[in-house]
N, C-alpha and C. Protein backbone atom coordinates (compact mmCIF):
# COMPACT_ATOMS: atom_id res chain seq x y z
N UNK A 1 -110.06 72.40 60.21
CA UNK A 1 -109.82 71.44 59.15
C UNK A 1 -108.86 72.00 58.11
N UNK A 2 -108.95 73.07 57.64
CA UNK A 2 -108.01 73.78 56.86
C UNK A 2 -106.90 73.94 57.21
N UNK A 3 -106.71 74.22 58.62
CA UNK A 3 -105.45 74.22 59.09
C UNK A 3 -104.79 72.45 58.92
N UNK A 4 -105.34 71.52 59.38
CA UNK A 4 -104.53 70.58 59.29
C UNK A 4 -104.07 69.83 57.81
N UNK A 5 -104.74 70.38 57.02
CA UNK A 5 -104.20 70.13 55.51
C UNK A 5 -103.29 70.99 55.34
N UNK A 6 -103.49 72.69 55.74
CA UNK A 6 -101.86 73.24 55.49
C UNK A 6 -100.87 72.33 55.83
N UNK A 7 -100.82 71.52 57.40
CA UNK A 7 -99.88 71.38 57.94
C UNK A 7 -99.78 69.90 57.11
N UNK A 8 -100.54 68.98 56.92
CA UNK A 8 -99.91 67.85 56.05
C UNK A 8 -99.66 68.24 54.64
N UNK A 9 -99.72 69.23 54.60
CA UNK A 9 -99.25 69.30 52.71
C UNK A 9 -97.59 69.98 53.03
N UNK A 10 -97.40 70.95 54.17
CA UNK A 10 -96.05 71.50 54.70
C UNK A 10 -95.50 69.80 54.47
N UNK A 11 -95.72 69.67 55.26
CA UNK A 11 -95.20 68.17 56.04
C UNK A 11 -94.27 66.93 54.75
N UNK A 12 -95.99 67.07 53.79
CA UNK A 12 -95.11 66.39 52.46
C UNK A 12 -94.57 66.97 51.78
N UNK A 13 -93.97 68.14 51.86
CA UNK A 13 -93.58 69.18 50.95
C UNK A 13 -91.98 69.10 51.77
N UNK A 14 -92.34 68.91 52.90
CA UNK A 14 -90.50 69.16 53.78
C UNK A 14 -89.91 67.87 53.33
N UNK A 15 -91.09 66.59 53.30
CA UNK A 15 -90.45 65.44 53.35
C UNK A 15 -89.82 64.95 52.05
N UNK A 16 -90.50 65.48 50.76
CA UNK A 16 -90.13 65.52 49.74
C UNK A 16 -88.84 66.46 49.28
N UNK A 17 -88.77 67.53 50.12
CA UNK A 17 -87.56 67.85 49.68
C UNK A 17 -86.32 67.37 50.70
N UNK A 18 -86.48 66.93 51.39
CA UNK A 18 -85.50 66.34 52.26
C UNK A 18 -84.90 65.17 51.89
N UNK A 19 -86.01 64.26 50.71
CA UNK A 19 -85.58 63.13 49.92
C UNK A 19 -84.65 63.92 49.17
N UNK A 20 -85.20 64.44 48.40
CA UNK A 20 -84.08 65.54 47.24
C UNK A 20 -82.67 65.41 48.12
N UNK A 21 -82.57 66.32 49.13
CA UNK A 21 -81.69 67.18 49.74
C UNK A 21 -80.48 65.85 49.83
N UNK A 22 -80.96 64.75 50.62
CA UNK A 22 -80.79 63.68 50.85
C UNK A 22 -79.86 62.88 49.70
N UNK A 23 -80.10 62.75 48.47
CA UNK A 23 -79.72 62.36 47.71
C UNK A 23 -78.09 63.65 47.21
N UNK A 24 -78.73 64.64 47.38
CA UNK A 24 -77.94 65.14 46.65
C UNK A 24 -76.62 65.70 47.82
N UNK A 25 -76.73 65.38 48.91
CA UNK A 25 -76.18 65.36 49.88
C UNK A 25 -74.88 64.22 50.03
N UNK A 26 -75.62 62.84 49.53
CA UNK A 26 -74.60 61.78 49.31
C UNK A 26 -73.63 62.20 47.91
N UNK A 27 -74.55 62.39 47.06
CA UNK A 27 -74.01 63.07 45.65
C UNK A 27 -72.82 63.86 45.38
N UNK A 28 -72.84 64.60 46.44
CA UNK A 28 -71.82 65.81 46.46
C UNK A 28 -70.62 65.36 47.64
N UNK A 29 -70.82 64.11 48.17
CA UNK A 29 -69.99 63.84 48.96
C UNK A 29 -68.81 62.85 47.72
N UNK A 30 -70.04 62.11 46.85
CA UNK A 30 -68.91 61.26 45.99
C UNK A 30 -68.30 62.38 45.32
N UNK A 31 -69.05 62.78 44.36
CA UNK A 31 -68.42 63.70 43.39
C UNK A 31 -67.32 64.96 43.69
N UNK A 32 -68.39 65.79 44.11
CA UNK A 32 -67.61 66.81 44.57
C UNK A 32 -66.56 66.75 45.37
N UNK A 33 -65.90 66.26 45.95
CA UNK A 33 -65.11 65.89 46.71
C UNK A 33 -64.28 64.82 46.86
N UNK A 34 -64.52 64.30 45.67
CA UNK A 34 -63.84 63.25 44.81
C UNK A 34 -63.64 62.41 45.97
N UNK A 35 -64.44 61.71 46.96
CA UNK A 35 -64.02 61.24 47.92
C UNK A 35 -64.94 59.98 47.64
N UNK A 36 -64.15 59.21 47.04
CA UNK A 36 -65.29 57.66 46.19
C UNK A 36 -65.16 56.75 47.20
N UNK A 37 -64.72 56.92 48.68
CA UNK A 37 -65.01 56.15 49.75
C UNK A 37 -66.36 55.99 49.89
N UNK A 38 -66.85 57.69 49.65
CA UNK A 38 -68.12 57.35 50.03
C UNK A 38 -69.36 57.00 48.92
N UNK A 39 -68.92 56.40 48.11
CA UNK A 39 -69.55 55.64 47.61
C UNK A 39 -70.56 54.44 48.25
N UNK A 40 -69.76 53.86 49.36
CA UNK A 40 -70.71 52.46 49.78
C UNK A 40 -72.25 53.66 50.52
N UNK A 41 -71.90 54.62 51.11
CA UNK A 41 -73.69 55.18 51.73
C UNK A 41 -74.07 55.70 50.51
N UNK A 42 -74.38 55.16 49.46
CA UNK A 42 -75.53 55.10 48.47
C UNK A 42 -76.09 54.02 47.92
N UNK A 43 -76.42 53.81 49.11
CA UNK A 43 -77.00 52.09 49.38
C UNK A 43 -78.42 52.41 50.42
N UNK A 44 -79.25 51.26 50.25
CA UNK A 44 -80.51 52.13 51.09
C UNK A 44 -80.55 52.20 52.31
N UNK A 45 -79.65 51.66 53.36
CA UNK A 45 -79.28 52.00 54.84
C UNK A 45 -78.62 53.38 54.40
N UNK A 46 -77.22 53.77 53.99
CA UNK A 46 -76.65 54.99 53.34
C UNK A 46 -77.35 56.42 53.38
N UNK A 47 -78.90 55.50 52.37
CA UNK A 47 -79.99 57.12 52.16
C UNK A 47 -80.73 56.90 53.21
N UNK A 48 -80.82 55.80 54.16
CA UNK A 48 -81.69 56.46 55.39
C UNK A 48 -81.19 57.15 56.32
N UNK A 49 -79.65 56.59 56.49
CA UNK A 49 -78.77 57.12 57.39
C UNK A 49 -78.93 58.42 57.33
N UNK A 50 -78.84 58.93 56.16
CA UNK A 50 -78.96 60.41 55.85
C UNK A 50 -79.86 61.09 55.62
N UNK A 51 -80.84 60.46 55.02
CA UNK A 51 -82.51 61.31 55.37
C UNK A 51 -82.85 61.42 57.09
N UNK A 52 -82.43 60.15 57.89
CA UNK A 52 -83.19 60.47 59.31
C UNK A 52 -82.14 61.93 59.89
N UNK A 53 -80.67 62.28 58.85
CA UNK A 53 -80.15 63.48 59.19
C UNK A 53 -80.80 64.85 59.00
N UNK A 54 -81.22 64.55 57.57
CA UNK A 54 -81.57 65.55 56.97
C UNK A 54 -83.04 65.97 57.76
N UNK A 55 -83.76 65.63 57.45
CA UNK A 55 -85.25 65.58 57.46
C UNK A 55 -85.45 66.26 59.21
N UNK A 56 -84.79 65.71 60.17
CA UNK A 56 -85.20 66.57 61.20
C UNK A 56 -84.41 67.76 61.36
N UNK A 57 -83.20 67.87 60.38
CA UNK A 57 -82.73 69.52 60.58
C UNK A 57 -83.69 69.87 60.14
N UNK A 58 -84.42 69.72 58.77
CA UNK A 58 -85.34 70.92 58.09
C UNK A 58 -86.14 70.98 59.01
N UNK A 59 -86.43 70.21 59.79
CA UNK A 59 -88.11 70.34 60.56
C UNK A 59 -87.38 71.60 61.72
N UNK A 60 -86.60 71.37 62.09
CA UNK A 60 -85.81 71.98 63.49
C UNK A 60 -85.79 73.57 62.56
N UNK A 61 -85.29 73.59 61.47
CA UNK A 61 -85.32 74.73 61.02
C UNK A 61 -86.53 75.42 60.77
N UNK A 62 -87.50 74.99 60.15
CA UNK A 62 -88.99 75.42 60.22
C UNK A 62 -89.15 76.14 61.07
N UNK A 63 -89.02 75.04 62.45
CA UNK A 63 -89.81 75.71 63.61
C UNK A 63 -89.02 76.72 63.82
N UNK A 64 -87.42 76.91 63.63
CA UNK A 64 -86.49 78.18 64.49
C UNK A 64 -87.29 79.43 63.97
N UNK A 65 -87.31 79.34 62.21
CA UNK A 65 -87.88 80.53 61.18
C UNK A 65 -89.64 80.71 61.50
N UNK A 66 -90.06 79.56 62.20
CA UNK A 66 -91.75 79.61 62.91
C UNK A 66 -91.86 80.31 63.54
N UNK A 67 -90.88 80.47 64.46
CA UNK A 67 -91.43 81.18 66.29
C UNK A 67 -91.89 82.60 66.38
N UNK A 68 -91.71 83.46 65.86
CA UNK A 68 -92.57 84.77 66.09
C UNK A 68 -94.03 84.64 65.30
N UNK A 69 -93.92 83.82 64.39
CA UNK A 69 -95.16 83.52 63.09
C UNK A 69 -96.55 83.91 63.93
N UNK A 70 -96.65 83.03 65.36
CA UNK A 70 -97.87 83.42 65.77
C UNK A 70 -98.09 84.29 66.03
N UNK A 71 -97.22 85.20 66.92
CA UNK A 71 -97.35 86.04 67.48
C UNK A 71 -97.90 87.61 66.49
N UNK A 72 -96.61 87.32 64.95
CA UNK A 72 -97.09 88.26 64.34
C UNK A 72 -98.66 88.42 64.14
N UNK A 73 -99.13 87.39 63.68
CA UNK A 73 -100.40 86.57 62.89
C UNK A 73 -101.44 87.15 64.30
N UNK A 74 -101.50 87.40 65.76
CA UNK A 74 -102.22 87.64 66.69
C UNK A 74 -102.31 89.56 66.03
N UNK A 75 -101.04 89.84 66.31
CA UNK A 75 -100.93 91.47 65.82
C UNK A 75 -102.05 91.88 64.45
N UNK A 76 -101.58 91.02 63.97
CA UNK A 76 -102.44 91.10 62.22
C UNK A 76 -103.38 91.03 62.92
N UNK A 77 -103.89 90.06 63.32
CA UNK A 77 -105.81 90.26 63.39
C UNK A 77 -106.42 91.01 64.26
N UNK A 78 -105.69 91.44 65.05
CA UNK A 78 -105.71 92.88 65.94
C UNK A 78 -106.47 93.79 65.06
N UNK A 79 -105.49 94.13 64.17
CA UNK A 79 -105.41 95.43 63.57
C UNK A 79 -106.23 95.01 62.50
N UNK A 80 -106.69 94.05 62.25
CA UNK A 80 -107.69 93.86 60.71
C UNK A 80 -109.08 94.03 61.53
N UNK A 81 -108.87 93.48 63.08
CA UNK A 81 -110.29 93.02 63.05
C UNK A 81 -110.76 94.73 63.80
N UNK A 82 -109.76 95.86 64.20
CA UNK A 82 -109.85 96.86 64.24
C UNK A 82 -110.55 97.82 63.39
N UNK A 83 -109.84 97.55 62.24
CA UNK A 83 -109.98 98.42 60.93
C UNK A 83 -111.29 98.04 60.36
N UNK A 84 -111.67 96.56 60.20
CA UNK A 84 -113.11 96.17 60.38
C UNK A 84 -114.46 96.78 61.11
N UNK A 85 -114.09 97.10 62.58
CA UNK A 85 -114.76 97.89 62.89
C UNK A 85 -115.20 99.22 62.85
N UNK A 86 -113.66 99.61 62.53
CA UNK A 86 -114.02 101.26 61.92
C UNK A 86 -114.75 101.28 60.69
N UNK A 87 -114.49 100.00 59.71
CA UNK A 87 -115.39 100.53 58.50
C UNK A 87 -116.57 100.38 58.59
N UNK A 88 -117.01 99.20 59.51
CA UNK A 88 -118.16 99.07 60.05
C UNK A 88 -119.45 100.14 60.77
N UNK A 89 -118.44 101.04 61.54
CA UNK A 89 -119.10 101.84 61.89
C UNK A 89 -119.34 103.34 61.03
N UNK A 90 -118.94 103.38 60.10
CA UNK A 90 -118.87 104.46 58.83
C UNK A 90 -120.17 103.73 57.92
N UNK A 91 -120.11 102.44 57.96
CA UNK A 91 -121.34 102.21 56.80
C UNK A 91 -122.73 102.46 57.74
């Protein structure tokens, strides 16, 4: 159960910043780049167009920066649930 609240609070936490990202993504296309064509995608097709961009790179990125995560996390409890026993057997 704990685990699946980490993962929906990740979840609204990616999705919320992907709104951000999203916005400021169109933002920097008008401004910065003085390119006021793109003005018309800041319209709400515009920000979906570009959130359904955004939002699955971050997820795609998660998982790339994820992939050893378990494996470390198996090592860790190796060695905790090791060291556990040694203190165990001293008390």
């Amino acid at each position: 159960m704990r685990t699946m609240h980490h993962i929906n609070r990740k979840l609204i936490l990616t999705l919320i910043f992907s709104l951000l990202v999203s916005v400021a993504a169109i933002i920097h296309g008008i401004f910065i780049d003085l390119d006021l064509s793109q003005l018309k995608r800041f319209t709400i097709e515009g920000f979906f167009l570009t959130f359904m961009i955004v939002f699955p790179s971050i997820l795609l990125l998660e998982w790339i920066f994820d992939l050893n995560n378990k494996e470390e996390f198996k090592i860790l409890e190796k060695k905790v649930s090791s060291l556990e026993k040694k203190l165990n057997k001293k008390s």
